[in-house]
Protein backbone atom coordinates (compact mmCIF):
# COMPACT_ATOMS: atom_id res chain seq x y z
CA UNK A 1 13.20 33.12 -4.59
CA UNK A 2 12.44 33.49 -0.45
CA UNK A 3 10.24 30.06 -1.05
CA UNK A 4 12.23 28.38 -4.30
CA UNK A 5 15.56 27.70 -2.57
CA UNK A 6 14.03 25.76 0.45
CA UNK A 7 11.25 24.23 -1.94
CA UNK A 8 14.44 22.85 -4.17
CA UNK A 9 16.58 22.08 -0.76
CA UNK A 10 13.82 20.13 0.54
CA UNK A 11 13.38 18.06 -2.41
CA UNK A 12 16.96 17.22 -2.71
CA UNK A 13 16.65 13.80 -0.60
CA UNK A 14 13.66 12.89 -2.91
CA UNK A 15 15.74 13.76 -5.69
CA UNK A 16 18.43 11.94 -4.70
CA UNK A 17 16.42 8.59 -4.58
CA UNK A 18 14.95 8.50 -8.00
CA UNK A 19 18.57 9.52 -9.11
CA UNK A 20 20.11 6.48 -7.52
CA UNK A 21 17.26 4.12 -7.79
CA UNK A 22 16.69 4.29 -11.41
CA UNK A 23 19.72 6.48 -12.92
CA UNK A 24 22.86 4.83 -10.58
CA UNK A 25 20.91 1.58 -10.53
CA UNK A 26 22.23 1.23 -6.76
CA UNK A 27 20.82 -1.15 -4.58
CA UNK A 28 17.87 0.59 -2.48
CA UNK A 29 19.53 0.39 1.09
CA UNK A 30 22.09 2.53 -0.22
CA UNK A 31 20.08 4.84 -2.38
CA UNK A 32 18.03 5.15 1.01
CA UNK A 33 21.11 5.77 3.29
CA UNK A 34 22.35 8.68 0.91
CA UNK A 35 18.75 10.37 0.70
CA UNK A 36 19.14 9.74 4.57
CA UNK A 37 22.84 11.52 4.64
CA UNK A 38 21.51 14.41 2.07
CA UNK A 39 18.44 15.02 4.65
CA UNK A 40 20.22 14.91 8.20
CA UNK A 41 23.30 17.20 6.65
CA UNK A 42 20.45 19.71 5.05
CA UNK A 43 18.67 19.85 8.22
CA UNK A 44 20.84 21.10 10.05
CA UNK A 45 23.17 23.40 7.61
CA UNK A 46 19.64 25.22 6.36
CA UNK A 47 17.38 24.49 8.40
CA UNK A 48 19.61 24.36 11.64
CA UNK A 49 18.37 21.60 13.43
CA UNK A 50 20.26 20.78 16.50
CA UNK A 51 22.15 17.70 16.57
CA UNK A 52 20.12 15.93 19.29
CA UNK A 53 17.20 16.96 17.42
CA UNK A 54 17.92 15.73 13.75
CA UNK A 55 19.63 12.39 15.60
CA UNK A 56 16.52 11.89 17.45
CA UNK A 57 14.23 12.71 14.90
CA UNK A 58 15.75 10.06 13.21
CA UNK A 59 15.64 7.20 15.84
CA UNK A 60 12.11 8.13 15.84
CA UNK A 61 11.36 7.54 12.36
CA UNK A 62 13.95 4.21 12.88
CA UNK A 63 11.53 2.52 15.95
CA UNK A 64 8.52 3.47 13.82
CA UNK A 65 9.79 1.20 11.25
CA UNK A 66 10.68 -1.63 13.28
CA UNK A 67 6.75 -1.43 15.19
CA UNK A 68 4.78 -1.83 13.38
CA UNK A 69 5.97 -2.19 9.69
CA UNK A 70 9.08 -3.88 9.91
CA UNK A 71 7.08 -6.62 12.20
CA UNK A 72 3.88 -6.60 9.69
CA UNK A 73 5.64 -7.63 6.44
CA UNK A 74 8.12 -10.55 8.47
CA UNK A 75 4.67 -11.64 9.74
CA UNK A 76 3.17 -11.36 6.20
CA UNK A 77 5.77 -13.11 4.21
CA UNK A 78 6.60 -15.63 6.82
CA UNK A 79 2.54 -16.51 7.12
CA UNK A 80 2.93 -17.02 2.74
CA UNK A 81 6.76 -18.62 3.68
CA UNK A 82 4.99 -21.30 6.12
CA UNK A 83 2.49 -22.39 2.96
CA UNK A 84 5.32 -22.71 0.84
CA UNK A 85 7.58 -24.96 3.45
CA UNK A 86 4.23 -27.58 4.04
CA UNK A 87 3.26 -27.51 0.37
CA UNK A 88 -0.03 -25.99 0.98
CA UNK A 89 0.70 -23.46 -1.95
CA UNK A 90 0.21 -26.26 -4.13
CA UNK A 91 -3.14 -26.74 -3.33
CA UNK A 92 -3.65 -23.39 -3.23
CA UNK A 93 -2.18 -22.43 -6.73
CA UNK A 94 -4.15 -25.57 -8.05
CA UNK A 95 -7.74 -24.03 -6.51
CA UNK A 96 -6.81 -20.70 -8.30
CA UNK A 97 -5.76 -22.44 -11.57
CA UNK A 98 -8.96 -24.49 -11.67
CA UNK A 99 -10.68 -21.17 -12.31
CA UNK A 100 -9.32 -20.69 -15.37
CA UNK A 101 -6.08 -21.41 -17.25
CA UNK A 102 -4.99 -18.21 -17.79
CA UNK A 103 -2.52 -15.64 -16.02
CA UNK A 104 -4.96 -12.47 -16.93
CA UNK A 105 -7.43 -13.48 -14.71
CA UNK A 106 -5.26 -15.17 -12.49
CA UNK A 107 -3.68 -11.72 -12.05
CA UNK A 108 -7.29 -10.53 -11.43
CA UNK A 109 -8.28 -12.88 -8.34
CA UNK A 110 -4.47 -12.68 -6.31
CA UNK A 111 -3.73 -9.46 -7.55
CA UNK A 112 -6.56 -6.77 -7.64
CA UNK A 113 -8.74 -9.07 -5.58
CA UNK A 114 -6.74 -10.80 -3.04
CA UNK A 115 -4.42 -8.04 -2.94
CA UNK A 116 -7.20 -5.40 -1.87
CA UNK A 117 -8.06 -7.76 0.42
CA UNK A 118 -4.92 -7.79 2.08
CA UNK A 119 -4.41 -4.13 2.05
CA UNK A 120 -8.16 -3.26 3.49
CA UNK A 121 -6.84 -5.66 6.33
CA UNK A 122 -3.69 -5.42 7.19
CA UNK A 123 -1.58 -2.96 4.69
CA UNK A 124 1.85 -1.72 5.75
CA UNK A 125 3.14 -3.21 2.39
CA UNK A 126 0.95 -7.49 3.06
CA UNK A 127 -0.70 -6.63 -0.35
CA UNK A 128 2.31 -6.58 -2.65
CA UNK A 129 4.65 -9.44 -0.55
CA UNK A 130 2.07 -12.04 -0.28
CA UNK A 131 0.13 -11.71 -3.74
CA UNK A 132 3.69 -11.13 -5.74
CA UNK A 133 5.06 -14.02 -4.57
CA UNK A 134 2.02 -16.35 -5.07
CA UNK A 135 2.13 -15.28 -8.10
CA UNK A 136 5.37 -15.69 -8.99
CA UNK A 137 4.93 -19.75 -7.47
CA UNK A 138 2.27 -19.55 -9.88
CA UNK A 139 4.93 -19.09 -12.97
CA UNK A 140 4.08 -15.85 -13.27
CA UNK A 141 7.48 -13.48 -14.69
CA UNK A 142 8.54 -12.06 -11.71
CA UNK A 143 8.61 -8.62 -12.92
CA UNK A 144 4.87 -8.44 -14.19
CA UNK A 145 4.17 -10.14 -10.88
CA UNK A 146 5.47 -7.24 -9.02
CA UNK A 147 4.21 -4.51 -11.67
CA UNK A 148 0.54 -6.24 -11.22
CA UNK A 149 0.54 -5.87 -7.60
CA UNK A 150 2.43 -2.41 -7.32
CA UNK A 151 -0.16 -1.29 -9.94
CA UNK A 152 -3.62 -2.76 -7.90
CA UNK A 153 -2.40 -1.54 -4.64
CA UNK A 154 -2.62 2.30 -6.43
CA UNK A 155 -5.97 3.06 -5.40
CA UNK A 156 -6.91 1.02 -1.89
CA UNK A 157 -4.35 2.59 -0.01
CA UNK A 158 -6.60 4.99 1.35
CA UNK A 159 -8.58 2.29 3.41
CA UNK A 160 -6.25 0.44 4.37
CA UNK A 161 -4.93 -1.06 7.24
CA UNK A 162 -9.32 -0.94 8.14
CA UNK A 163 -9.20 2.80 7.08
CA UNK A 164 -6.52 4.21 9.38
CA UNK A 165 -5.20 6.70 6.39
CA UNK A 166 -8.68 8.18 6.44
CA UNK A 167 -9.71 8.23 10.19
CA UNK A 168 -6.41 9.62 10.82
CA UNK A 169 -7.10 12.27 8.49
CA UNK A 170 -10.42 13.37 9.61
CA UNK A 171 -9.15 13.33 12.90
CA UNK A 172 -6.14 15.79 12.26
CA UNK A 173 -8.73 18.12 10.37
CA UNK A 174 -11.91 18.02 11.73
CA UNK A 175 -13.62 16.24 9.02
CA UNK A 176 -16.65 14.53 9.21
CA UNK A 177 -14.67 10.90 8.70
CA UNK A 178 -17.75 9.66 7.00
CA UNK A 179 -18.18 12.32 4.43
CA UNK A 180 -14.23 12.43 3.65
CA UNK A 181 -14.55 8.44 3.15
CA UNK A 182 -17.53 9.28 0.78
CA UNK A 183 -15.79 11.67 -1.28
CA UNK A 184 -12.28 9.65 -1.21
CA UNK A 185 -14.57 6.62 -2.47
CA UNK A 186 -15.89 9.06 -5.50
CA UNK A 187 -12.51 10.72 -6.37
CA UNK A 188 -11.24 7.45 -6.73
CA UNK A 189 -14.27 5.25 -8.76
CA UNK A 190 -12.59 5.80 -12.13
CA UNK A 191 -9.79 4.71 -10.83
CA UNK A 192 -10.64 1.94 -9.60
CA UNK A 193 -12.91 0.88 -12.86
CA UNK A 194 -9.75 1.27 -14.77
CA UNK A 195 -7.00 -0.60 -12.43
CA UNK A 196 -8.07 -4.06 -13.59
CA UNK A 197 -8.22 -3.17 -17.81
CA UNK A 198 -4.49 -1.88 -16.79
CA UNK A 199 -3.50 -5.00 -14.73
CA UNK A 200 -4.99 -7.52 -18.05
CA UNK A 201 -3.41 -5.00 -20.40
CA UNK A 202 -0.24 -5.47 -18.66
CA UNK A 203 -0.40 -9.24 -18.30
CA UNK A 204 -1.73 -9.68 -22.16
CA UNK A 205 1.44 -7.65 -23.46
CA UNK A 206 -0.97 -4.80 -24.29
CA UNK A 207 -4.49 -4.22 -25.35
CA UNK A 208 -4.35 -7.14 -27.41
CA UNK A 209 -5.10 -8.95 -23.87
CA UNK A 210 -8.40 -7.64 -23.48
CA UNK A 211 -9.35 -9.97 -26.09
CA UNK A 212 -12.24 -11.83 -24.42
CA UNK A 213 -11.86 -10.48 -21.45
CA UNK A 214 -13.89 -7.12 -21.39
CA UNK A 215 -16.83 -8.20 -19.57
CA UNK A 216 -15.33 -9.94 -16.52
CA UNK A 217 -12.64 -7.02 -16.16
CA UNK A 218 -15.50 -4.29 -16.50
CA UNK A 219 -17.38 -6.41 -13.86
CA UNK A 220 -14.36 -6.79 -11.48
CA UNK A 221 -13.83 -2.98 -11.58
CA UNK A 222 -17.44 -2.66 -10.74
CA UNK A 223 -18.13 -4.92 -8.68
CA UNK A 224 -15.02 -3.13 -6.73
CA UNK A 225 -15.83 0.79 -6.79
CA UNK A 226 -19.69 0.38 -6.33
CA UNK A 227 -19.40 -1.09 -3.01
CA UNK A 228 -16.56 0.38 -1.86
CA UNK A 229 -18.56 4.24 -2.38
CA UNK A 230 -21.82 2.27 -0.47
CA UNK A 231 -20.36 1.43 2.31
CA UNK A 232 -18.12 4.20 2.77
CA UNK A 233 -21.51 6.50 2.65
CA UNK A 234 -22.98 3.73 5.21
CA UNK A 235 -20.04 2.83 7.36
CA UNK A 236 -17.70 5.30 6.67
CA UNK A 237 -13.68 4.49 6.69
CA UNK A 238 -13.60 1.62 8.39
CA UNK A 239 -14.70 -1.54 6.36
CA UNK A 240 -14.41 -0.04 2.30
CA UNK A 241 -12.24 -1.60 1.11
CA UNK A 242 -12.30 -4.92 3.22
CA UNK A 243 -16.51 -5.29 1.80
CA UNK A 244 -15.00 -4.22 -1.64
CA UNK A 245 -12.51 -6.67 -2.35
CA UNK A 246 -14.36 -9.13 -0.90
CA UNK A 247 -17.29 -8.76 -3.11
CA UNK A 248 -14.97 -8.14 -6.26
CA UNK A 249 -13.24 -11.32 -5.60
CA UNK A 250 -16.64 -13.36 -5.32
CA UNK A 251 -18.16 -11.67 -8.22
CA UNK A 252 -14.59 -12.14 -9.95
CA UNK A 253 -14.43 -15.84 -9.35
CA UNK A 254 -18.19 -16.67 -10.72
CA UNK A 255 -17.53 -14.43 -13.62
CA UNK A 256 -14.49 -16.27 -14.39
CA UNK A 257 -16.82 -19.85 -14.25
CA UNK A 258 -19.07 -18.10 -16.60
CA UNK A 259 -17.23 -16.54 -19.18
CA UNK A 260 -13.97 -18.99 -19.03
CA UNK A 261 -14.86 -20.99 -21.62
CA UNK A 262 -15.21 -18.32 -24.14
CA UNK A 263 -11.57 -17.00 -22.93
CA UNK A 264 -9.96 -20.74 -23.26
CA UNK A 265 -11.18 -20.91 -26.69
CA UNK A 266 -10.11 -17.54 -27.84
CA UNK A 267 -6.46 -18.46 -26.03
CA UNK A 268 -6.08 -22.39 -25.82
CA UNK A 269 -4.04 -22.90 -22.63
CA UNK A 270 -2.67 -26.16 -21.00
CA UNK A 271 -3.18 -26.40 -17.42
CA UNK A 272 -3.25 -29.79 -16.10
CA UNK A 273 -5.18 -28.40 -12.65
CA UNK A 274 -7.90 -26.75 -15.09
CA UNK A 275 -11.72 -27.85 -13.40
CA UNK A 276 -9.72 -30.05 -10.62
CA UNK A 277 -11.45 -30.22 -7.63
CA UNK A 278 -9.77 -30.15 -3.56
CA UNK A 279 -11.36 -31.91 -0.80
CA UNK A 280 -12.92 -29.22 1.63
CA UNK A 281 -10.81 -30.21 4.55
CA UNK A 282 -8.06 -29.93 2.66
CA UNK A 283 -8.58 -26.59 1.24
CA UNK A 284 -9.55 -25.22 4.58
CA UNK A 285 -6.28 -26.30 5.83
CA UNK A 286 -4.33 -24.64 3.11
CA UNK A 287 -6.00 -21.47 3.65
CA UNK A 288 -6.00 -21.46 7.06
CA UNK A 289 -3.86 -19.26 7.74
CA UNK A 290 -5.16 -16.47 5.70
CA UNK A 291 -8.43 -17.65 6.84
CA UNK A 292 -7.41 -16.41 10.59
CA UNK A 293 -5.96 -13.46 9.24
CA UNK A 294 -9.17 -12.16 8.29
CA UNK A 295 -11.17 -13.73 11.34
CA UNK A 296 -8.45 -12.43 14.06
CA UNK A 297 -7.70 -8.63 11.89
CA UNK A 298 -11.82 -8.30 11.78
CA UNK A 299 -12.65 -9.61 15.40
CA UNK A 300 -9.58 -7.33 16.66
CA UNK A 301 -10.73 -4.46 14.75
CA UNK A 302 -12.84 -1.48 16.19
CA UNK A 303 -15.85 -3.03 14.82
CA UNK A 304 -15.90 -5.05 17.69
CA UNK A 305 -15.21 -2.32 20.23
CA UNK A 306 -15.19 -5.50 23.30
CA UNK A 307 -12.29 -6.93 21.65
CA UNK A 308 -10.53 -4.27 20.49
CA UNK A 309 -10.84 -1.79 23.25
CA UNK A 310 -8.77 -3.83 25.94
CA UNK A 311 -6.56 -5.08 23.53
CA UNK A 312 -5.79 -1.79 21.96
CA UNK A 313 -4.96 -0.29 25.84
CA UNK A 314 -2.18 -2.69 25.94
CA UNK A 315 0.46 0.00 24.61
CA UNK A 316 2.98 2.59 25.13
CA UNK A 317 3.65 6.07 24.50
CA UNK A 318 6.88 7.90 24.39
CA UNK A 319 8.56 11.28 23.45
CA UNK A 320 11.47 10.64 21.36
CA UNK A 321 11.87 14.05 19.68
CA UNK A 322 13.34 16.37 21.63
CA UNK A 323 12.37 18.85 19.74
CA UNK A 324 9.02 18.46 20.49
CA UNK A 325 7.88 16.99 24.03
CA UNK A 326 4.38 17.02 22.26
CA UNK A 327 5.61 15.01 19.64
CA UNK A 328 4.61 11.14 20.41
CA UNK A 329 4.95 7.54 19.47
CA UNK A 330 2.71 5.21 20.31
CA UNK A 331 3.27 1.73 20.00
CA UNK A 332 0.47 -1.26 20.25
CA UNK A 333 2.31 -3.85 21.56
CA UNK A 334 -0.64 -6.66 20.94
CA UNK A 335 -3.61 -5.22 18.35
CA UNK A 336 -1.24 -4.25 15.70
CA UNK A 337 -0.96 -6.01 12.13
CA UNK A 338 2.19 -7.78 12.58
CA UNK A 339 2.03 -9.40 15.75
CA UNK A 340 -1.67 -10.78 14.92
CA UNK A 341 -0.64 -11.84 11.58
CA UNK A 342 2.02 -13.41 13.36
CA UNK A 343 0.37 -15.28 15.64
CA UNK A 344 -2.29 -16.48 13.09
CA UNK A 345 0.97 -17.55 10.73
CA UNK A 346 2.11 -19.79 13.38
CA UNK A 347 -1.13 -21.13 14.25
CA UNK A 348 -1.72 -22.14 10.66
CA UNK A 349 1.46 -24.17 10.34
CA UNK A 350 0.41 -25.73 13.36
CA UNK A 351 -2.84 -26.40 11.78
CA UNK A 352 -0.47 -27.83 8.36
CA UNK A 353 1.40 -30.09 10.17
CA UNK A 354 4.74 -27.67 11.59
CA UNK A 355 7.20 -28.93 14.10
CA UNK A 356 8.22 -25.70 16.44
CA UNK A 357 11.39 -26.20 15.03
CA UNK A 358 10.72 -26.10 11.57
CA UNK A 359 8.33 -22.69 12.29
CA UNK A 360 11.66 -21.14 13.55
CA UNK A 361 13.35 -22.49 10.89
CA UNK A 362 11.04 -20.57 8.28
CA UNK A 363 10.86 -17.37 10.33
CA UNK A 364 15.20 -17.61 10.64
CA UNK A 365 14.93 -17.68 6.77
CA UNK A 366 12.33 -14.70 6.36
CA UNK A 367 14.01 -12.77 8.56
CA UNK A 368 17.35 -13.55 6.11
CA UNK A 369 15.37 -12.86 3.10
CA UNK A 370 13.85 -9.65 4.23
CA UNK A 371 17.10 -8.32 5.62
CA UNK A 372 17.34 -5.45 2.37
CA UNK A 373 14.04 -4.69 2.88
CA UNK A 374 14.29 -3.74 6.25
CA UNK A 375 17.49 -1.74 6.05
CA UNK A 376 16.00 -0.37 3.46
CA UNK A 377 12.85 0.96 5.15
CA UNK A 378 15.01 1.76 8.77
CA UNK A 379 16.90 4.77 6.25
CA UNK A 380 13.41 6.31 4.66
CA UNK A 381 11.51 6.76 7.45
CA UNK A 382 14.82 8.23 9.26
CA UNK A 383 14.93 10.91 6.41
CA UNK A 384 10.90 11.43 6.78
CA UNK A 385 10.68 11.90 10.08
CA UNK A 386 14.08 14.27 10.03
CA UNK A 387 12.20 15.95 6.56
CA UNK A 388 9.48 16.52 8.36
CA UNK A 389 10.71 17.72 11.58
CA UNK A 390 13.15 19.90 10.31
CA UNK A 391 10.66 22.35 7.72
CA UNK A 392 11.52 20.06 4.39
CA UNK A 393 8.30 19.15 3.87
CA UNK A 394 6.24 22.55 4.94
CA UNK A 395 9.20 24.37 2.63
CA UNK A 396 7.97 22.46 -0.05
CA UNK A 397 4.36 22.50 0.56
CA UNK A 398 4.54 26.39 1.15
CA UNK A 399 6.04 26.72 -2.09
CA UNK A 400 2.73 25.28 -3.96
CA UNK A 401 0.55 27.27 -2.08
CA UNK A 402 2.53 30.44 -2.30
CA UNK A 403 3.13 30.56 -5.84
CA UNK A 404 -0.02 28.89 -7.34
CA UNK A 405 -2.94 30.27 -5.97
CA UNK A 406 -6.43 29.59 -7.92
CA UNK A 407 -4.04 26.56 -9.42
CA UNK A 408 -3.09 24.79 -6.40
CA UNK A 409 -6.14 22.00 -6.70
CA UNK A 410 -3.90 20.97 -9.95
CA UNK A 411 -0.96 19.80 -7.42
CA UNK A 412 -3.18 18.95 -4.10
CA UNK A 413 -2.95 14.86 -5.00
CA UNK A 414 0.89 15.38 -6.03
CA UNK A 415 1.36 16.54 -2.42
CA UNK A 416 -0.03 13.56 -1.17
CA UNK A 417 1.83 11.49 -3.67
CA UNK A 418 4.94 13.14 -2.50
CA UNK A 419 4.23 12.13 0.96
CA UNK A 420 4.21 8.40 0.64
CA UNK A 421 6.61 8.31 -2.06
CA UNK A 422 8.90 9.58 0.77
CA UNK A 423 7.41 7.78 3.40
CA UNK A 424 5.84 4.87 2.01
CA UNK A 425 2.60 5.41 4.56
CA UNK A 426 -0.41 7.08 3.29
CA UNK A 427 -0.96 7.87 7.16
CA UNK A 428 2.28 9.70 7.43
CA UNK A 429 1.13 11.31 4.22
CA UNK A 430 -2.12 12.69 5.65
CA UNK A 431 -0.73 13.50 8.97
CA UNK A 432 2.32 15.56 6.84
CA UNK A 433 -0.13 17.44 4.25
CA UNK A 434 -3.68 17.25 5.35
CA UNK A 435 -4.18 20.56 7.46
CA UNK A 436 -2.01 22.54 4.04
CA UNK A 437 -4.93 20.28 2.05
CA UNK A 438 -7.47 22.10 4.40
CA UNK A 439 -5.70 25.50 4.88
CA UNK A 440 -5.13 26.01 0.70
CA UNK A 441 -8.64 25.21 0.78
CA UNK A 442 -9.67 27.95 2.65
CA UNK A 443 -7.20 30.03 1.48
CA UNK A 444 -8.65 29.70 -2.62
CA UNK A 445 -12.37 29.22 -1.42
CA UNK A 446 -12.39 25.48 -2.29
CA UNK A 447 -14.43 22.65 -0.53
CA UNK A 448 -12.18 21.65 2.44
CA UNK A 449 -13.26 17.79 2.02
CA UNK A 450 -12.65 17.84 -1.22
CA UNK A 451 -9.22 18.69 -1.25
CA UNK A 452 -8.21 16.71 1.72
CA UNK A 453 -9.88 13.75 -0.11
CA UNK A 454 -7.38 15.32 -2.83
CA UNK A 455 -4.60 14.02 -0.56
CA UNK A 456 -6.04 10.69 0.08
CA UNK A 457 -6.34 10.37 -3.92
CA UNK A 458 -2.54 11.22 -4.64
CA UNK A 459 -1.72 8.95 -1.94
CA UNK A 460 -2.49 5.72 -3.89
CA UNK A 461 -0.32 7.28 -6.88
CA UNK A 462 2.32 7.81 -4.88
CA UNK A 463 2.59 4.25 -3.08
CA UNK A 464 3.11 2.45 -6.26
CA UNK A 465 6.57 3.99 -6.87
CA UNK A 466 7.45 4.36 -3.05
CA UNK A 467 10.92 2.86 -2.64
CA UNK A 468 9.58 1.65 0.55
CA UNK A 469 6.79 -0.18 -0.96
CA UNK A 470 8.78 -1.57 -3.79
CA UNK A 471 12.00 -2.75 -1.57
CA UNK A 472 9.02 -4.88 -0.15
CA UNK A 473 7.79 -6.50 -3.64
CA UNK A 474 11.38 -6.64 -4.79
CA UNK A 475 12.06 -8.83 -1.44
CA UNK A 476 11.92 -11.86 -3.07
CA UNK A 477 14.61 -14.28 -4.46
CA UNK A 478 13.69 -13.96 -8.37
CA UNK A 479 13.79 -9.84 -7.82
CA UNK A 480 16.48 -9.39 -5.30
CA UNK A 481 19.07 -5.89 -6.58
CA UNK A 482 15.70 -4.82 -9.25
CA UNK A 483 14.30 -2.03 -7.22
CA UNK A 484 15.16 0.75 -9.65
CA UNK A 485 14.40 -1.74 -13.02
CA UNK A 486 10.72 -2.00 -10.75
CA UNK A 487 10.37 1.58 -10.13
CA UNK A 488 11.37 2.83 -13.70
CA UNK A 489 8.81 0.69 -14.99
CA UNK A 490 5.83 0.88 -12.43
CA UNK A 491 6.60 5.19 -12.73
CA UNK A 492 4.22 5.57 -15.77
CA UNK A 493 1.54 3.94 -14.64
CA UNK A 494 1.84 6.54 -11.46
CA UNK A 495 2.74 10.08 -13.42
CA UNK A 496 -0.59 9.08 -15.49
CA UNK A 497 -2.71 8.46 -12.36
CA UNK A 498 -1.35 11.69 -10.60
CA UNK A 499 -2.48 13.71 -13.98
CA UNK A 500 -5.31 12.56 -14.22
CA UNK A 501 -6.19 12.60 -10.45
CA UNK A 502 -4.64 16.52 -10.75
CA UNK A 503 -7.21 17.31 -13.32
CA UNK A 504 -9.87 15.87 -11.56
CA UNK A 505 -9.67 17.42 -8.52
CA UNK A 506 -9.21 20.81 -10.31
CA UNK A 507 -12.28 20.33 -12.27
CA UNK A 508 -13.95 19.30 -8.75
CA UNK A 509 -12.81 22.70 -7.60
CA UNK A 510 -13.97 24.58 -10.55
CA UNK A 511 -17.69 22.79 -10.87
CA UNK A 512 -18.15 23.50 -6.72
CA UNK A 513 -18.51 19.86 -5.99
């Protein structure tokens, strides 16, 4: 009872959200302003937080949302925004749809390839905005647009943003980084084989979709997990998922060439951009800004440590939690996602032919557009940061430890589901439950990596039904006020992943591995 009544306190906020989202139907920056009200008025009648405390613990969790994920998706959408203003989509959507004429493996290339691509570079929400609405331009239904994307960003969240969920991880724990990429890489293989049958499944209207499809699904899986586990044993957590969906989409794209004929004649299609070809300086200038995006991300990164090193001293570091002068917030004022997105946005409607005026024009309108989103996300990470602050989330933690025991490896990845479900960062989820990972590890005799690569695994779960992460697919026109229609609907393709990742890591912990 000591642990039950703060474990069921704690969860109250959570509660509250899925209650709203998909019960109430409400709009998501008011289901996030109540789980906000529920979590500042708990933490300090039960867990007697001091009002200076719980008020900064929430501006803390407000600036961390503005810099640097509020700036990272405005910089994101606006980059796909600028494409759509010049017409460049056009050519784009008409390279994609010369692959082949249908949606399934459309769905393949933007959403599981692109779309890893995205979140290996960038994250902080780029691979669901950008690939959901280029699909939906594509004439995708919006909904299965969004459901596609939520569902392939499931399992790369753990190297994204060039691996900052993992080396933040090993760095709060001690791991070697390179062995906890490894094992994160292994956990999630199946996974990851299985993501694109689900994404064709879901696109087809059920299994009746794989018709004709098997071989170049089975191959994009593949051709995603295999080198993702290589270079995570070579390079560690840096570059997985970034070589990954780079070589899935390449070996993607040719398999589609190859086998496309056999799908057009099991499922006639008419596509009037079918086998059209695009001048090359044409198509470069489409791309371009994506193009920079991955140049500018990779040349910024800490793979090249002369680049990145001055650039990533350009920052500052304050205390806003008083309850905690220890407790700081860092922010990277020039090598962060959004502001070199940004800049590589505007210098690709440059490139296309943008007046300044007409680039301030399409940011005034992103901003506008986005304006849900970011209310939204200003009210969860309040409530995570005052959750966290306050005991919420060690309450509920302590409660799985404390009453499980030898079972506890059945609920590891639901802990780090939990986490970004509430905060809609797999870092914040590490940094909240990766020394319990560790400490339940010790505590049961279990592998310590293993369980902290638990974590990482329930983190990808639990971003495909963050409210965060779906306020950011649901920013678009056609899905504006469907956040809890999304959620309801992307939540069994996440309860199945979290079982199955619960039994795997407790079979991991039984076999010694």
């Amino acid at each position: 009872m000591d642990l039950f009544v703060p474990f069921l306190l704690g969860l109250a906020p959570i509660i509250w959200l899925v209650v709203a989202l998909v019960g109430l139907k409400m709009q998501a920056p008011v289901a996030a302003a109540g789980a906000f009200g529920f979590a500042a008025v708990l933490s300090l009648v039960f867990w007697q937080m001091t009002p200076v405390n719980m008020l900064t613990a929430a501006l803390e969790g407000v600036l961390m949302a503005l810099w640097p994920i509020v700036i990272v998706i405005i910089a994101a959408v606006f980059t796909y925004n600028v494409t759509v203003h010049t017409g460049a989509i056009e050519t784009i959507k008409v390279m994609l749809t010369s692959v082949s004429s249908h949606q399934r493996v459309l769905a393949l290339l933007i959403g599981w390839c692109f779309g890893g691509f995205l979140e290996g570079m960038a994250g902080f929400g780029t691979a669901v905005a950008i690939p959901t609405s280029m699909m939906i331009a594509l004439g995708f239904d919006p909904m299965k647009a969004v459901l596609v994307c939520l569902l392939a960003n499931g399992v790369p969240t753990m190297f994204g943003s060039i691996g900052i969920p993992t080396t933040t991880l090993a760095s709060i724990t001690g791991l070697d980084a390179t062995n906890l990429a490894l094992t994160q890489a292994l956990q999630a293989a199946p996974f990851v084989i299985a993501t694109p049958f689900l994404i064709v499944m879901l696109v087809g209207n059920g299994p009746k979709g794989m018709r004709g499809m098997v071989p170049l699904t089975l191959l994009s899986g593949l051709s995603m997990a295999i080198p993702e586990i290589a270079t995570a044993a070579v390079a560690g957590a840096d570059l997985p998922m970034v070589v990954a969906s780079v070589v899935s989409l390449v070996v993607t794209f040719a398999s589609a060439k190859a086998f496309g004929h056999k799908i057009d004649l099991l499922h006639p299609a008419k596509n009037p951009n079918h086998g059209a070809k695009i001048e090359t300086a044409e198509a470069l200038r489409a791309w371009s800004p994506f193009i920079l995006v991955f140049v500018v991300l990779v040349a910024t990164s800490k793979l090249v440590p002369p680049i990145n090193a001055p650039l990533s001293s350009i920052k500052s570091t304050v205390n806003i939690y008083q309850g905690d002068p220890t407790a700081t917030l860092t922010f990277s004022w020039v090598n962060t996602p959004g502001v070199l997105i940004m800049i590589c946005g505007i210098v690709g409607a440059l490139i296309q032919g943008c007046s300044g005026a007409e680039i301030g024009q399409v940011l005034g309108q992103t901003c506008k557009q986005m304006s849900k989103t970011i209310v939204t996300m200003l009210f969860v990470l309040a409530c995570a940061k005052i959750m966290g602050y306050s005991g919420m989330i060690a309450s509920i933690a302590a409660f799985f430890v404390g009453t499980l025991g030898g079972f506890y490896p059945l609920v590891a990845p639901l802990l780090g589901a939990l986490g970004t479900f509430v905060t809609g960062s797999g870092t914040s989820s590490e940094v909240l439950f990766g020394n319990v990972q560790v400490s339940a590890a010790k505590a049961i005799g279990a592998d310590e990596t293993w369980l902290a690569a638990s974590n990482s695994l329930g983190v990808s779960a639990g971003k495909m039904i963050s409210p965060q992460n779906i306020a950011i697919g649901c920013s678009t026109p056609e899905l504006q006020g469907k956040d809890g229609e999304v959620l309801g609907r992307i939540a069994p393709y996440s309860f199945a992943f979290m079982a199955l990742m619960a039994v795997l890591t407790y079979v991991g912990v039984l076999l010694g591995w």
